[in-house]
C-alpha atoms as a PDB file:
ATOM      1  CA  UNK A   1      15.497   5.939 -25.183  1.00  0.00           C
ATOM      2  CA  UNK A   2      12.116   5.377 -23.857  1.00  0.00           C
ATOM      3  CA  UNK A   3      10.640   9.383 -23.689  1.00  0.00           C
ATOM      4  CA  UNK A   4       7.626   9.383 -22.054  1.00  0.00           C
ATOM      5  CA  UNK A   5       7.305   6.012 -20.731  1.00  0.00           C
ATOM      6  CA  UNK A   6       8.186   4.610 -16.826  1.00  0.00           C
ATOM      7  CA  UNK A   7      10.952   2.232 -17.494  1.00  0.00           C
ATOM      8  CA  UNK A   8      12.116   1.781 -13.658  1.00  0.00           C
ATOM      9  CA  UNK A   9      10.519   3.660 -10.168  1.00  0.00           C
ATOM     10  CA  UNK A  10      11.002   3.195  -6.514  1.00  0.00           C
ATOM     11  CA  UNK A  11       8.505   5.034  -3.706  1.00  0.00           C
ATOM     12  CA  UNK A  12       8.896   4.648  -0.635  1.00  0.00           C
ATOM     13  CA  UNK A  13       7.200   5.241   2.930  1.00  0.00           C
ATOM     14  CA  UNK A  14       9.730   5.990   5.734  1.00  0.00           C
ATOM     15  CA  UNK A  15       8.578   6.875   9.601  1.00  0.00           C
ATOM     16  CA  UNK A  16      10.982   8.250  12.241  1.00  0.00           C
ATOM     17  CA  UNK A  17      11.363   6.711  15.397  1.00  0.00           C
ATOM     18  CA  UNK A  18      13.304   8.407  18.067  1.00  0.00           C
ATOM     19  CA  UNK A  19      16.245   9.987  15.385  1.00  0.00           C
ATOM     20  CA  UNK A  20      16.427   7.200  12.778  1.00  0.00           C
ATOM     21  CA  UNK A  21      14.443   6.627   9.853  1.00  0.00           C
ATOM     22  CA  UNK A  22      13.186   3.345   9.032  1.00  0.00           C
ATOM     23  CA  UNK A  23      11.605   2.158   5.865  1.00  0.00           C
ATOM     24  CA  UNK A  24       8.008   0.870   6.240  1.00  0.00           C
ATOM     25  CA  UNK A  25       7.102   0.162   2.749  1.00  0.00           C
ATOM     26  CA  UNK A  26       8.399   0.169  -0.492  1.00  0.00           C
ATOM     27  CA  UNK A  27       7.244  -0.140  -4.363  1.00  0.00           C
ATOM     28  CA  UNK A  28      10.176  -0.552  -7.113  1.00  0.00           C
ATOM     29  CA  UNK A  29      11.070  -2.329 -10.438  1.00  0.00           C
ATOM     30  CA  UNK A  30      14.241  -3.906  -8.868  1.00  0.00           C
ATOM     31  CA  UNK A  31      14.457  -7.790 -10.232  1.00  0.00           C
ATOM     32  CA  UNK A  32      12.856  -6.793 -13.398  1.00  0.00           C
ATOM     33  CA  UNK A  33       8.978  -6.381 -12.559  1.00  0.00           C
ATOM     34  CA  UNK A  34       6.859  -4.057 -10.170  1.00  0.00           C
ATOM     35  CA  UNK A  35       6.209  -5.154  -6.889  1.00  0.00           C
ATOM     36  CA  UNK A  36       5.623  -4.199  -2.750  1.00  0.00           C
ATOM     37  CA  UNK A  37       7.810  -4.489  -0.083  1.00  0.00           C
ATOM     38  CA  UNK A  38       6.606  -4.548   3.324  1.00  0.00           C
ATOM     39  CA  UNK A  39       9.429  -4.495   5.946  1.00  0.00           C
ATOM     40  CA  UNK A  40       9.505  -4.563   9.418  1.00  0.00           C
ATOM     41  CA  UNK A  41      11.837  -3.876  12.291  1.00  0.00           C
ATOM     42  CA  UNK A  42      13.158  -7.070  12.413  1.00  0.00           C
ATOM     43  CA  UNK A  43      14.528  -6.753   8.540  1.00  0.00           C
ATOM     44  CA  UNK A  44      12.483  -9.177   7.170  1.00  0.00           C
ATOM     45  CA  UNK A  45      10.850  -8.195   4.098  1.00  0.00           C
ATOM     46  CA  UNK A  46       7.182  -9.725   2.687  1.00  0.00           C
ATOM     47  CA  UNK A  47       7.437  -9.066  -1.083  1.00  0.00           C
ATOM     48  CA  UNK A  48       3.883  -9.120  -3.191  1.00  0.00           C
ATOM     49  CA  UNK A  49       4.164  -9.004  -7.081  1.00  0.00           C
ATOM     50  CA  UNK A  50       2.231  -6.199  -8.751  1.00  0.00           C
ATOM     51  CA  UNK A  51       0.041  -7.401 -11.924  1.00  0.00           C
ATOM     52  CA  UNK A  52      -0.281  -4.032 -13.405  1.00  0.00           C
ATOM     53  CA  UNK A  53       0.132  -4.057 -17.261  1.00  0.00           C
ATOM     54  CA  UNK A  54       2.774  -1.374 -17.115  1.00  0.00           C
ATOM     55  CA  UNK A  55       4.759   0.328 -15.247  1.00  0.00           C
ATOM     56  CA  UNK A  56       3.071   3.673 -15.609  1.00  0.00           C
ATOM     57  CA  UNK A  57       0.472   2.049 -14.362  1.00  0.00           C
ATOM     58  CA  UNK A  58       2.205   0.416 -11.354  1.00  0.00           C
ATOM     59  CA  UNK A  59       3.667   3.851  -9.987  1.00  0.00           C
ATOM     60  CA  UNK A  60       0.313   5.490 -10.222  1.00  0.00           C
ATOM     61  CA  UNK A  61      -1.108   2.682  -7.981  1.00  0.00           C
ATOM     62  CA  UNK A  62       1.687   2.869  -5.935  1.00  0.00           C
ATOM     63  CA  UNK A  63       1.739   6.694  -5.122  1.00  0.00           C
ATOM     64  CA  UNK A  64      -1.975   6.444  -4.405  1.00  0.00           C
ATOM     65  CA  UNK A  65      -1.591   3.186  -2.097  1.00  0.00           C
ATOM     66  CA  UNK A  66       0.814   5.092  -0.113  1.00  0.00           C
ATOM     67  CA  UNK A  67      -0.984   8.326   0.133  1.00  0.00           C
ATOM     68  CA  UNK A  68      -3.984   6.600   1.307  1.00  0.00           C
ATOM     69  CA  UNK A  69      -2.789   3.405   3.688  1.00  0.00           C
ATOM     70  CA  UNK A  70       0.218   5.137   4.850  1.00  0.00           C
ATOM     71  CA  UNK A  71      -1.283   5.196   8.716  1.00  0.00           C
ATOM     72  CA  UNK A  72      -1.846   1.450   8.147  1.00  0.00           C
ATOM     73  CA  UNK A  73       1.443   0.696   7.181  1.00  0.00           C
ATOM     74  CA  UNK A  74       2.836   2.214   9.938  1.00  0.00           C
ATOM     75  CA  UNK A  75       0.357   1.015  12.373  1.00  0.00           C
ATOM     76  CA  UNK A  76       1.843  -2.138  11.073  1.00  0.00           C
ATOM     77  CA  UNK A  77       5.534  -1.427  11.163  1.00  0.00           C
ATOM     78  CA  UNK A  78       5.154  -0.357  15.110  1.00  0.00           C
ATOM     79  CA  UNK A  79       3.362  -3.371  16.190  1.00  0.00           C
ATOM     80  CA  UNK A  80       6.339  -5.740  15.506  1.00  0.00           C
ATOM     81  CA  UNK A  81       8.460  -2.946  17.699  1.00  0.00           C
ATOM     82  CA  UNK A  82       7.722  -4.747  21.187  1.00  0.00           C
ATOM     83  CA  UNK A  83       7.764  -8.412  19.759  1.00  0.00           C
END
């Protein structure tokens, strides 16, 4: 038992278009180390490792990336809606 100490997280950004919910970005642990997710409406997913020594660390960045770019990632997400 780890008390105290991140051992796995996953945050993630969601926006609502029309009545579904899409994911724009997401942060996690999955395959073993920290890392982004950017996704798109086409599915395709642009993965960028996180170098943060732990992964206290890495969910702290994350939660604050979010709470500050979150217009930016969805300005993203949307422009790919028309293409």
């Amino acid at each position: 038992m780890d008390k105290g100490k991140v051992v796995f997280f996953r945050v993630q950004y969601e926006t609502r278009i029309g009545d579904v919910w899409y994911p724009v970005v997401r942060y996690d642990t999955a395959h073993g180390f920290a890392h982004r997710d950017l996704l798109n409406l086409k599915e395709k997913i642009e993965k960028t490792p996180l170098f943060n020594q732990d992964f206290y660390d890495a969910l702290t960045f994350a939660e604050n990336d979010l709470k500050s770019n979150w217009e930016y990632y969805k300005k993203r997400f949307l422009k790919g809606k028309d293409e």
